[in-house]
Protein backbone atom coordinates (compact mmCIF):
# COMPACT_ATOMS: atom_id res chain seq x y z
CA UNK A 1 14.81 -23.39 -11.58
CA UNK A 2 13.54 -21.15 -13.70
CA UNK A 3 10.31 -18.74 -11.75
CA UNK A 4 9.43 -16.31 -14.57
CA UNK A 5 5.50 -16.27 -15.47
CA UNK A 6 4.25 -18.19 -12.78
CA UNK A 7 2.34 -15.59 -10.94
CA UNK A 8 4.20 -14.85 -7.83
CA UNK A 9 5.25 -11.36 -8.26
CA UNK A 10 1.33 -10.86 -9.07
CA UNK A 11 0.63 -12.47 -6.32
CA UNK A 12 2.95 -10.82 -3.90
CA UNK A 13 1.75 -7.33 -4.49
CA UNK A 14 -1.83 -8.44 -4.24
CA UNK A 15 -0.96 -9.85 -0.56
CA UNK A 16 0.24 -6.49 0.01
CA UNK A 17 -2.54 -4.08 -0.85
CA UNK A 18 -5.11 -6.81 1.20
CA UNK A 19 -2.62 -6.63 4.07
CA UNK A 20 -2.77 -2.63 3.55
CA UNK A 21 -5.77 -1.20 2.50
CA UNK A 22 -5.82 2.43 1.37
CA UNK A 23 -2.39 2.72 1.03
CA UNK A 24 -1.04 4.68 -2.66
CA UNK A 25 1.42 2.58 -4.13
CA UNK A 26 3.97 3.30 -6.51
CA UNK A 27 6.88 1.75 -8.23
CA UNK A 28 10.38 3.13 -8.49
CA UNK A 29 12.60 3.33 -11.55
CA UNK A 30 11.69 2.90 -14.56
CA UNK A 31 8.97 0.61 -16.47
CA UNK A 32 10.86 -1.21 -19.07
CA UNK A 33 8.59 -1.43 -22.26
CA UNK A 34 8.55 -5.42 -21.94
CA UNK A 35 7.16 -4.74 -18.58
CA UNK A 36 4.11 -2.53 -19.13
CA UNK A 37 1.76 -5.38 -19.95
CA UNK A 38 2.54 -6.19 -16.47
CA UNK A 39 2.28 -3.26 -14.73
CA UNK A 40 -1.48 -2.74 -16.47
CA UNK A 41 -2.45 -5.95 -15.63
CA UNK A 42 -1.51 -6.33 -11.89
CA UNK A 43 -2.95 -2.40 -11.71
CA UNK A 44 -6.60 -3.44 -12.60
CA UNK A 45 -8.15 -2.49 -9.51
CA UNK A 46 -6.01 -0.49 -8.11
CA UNK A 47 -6.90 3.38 -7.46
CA UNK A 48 -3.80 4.87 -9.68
CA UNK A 49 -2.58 1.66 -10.93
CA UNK A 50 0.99 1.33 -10.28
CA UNK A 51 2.52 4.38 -12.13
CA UNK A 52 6.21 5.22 -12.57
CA UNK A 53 6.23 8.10 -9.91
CA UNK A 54 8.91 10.34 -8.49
CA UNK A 55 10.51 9.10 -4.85
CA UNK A 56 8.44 9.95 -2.00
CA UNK A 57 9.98 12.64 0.35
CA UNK A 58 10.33 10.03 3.20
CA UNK A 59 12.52 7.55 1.27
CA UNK A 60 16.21 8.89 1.63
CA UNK A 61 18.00 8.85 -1.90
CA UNK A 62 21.26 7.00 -2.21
């Protein structure tokens, strides 16, 4: 069963940011070019949009 394009990653990160208002989101790795349309449009709204940022200093790397 194929999931792609029915909305539930959308979806899932929208729960999210209700569940935790005020929070700064960000995504880790990188934004593959086929991706950015997605990344824009489940942004809109979103103070910062979801930007490709560095690892915050709480997150151990490994």
């Amino acid at each position: 069963m194929a999931l792609h394009r029915c909305g539930l990653a959308t979806a899932g990160l929208e729960a999210l940011r209700l569940e935790h208002p005020g929070l700064s989101w960000h995504t880790l790795g990188g934004h593959f070019q086929d991706s950015l349309a997605f990344w824009a449009s489940v942004g809109t709204g979103v103070p910062g949009g979801y930007q490709q940022r560095d690892t915050c200093q709480h997150v151990p790397e490994g």
